[in-house]
C-alpha atoms as a PDB file:
ATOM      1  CA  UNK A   1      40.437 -35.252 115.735  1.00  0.00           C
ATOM      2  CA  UNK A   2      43.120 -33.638 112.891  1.00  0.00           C
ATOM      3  CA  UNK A   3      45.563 -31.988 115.171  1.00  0.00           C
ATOM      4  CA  UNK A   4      48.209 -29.511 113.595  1.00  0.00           C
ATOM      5  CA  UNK A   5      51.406 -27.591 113.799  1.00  0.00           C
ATOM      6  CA  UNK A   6      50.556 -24.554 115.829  1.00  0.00           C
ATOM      7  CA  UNK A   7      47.502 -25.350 117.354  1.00  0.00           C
ATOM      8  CA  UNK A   8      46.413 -24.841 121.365  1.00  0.00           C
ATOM      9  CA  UNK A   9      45.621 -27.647 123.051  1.00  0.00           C
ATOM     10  CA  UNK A  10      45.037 -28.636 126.785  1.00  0.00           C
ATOM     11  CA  UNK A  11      46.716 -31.795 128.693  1.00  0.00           C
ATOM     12  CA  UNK A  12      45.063 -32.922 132.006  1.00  0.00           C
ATOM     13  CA  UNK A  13      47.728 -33.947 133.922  1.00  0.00           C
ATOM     14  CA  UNK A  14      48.010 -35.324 137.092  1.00  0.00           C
ATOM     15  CA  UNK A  15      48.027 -32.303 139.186  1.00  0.00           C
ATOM     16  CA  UNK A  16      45.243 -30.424 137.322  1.00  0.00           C
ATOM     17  CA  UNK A  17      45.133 -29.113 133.437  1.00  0.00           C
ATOM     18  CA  UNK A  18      47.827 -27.321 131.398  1.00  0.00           C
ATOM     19  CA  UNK A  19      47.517 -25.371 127.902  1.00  0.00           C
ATOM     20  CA  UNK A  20      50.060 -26.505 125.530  1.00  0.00           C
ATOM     21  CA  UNK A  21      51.017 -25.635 121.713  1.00  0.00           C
ATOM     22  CA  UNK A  22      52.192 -28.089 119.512  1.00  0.00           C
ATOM     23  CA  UNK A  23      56.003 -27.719 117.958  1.00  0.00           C
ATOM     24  CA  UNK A  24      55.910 -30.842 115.678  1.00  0.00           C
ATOM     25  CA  UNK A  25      53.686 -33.586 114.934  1.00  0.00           C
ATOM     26  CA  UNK A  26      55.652 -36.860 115.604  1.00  0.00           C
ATOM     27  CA  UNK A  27      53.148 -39.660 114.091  1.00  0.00           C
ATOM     28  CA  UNK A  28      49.402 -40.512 114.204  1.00  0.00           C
ATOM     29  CA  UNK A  29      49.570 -41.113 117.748  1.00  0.00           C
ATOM     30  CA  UNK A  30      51.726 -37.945 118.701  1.00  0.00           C
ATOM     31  CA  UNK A  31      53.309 -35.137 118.889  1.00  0.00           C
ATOM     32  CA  UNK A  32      55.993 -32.264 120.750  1.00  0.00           C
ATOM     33  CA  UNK A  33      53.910 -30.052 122.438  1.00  0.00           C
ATOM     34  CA  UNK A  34      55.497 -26.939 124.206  1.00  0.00           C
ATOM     35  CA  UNK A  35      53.718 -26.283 127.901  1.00  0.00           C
ATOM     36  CA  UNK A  36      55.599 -23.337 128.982  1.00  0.00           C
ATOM     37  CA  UNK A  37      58.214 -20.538 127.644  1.00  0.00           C
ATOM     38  CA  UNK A  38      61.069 -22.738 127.148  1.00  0.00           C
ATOM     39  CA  UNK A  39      62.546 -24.174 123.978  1.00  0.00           C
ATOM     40  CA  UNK A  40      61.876 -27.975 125.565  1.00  0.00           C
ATOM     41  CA  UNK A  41      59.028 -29.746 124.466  1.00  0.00           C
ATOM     42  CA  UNK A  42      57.233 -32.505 125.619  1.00  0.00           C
ATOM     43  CA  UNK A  43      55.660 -36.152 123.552  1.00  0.00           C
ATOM     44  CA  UNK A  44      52.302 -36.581 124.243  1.00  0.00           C
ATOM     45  CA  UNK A  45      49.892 -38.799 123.133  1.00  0.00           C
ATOM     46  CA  UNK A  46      46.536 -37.486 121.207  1.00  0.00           C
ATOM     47  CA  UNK A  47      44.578 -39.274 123.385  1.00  0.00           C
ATOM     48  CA  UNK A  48      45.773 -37.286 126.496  1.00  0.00           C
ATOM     49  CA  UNK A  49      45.076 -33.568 124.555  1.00  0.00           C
ATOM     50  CA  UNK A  50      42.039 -31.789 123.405  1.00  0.00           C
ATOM     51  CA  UNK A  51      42.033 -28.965 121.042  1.00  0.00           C
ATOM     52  CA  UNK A  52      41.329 -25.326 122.230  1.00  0.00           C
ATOM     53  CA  UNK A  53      38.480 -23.708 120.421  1.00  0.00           C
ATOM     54  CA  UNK A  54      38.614 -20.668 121.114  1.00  0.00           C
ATOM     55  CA  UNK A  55      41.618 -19.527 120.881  1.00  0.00           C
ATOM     56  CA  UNK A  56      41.208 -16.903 118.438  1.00  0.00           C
ATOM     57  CA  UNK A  57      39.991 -14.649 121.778  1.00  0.00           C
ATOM     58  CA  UNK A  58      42.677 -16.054 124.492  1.00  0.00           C
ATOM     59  CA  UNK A  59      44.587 -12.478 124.428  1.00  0.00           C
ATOM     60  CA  UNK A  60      41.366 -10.451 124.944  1.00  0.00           C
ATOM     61  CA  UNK A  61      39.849 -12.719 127.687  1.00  0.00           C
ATOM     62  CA  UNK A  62      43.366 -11.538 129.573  1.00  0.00           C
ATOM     63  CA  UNK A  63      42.805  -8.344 129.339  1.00  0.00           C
ATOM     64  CA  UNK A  64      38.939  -8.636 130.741  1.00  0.00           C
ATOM     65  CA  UNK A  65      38.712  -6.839 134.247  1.00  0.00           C
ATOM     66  CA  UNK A  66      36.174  -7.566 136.293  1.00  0.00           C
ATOM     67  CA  UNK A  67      33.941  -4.897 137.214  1.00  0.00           C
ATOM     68  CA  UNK A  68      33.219  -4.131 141.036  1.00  0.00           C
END
């Protein structure tokens, strides 16, 4: 998988999943990825990530209500 500058991703962590963008590809192997609003970013390995697909729709699935 080609990851890139800019691109959602999600981490499963220890204590359940987190959605992450990257800042800067490091290496092959790597790279910053920001996991919440602050300028700090964190390494992480490729193999730990997966790519978000759909991102493209994130803003509108927020805004879905659920009808009652």
């Amino acid at each position: 998988m080609k990851f890139e500058v800019n691109q959602l991703v999600i981490y499963k962590g220890s204590n359940g999943y987190e959605i992450g963008k990257i800042k800067r590809i490091k290496d092959s192997k790597s790279a910053w990825i920001w996991y919440h609003s602050g300028d700090t970013a964190a390494l992480t390995d490729f193999d730990l990530i997966e790519p978000i697909i759909n991102d493209y729709c994130i803003q509108d699935l927020l805004n879905k209500e659920v009808e009652e």
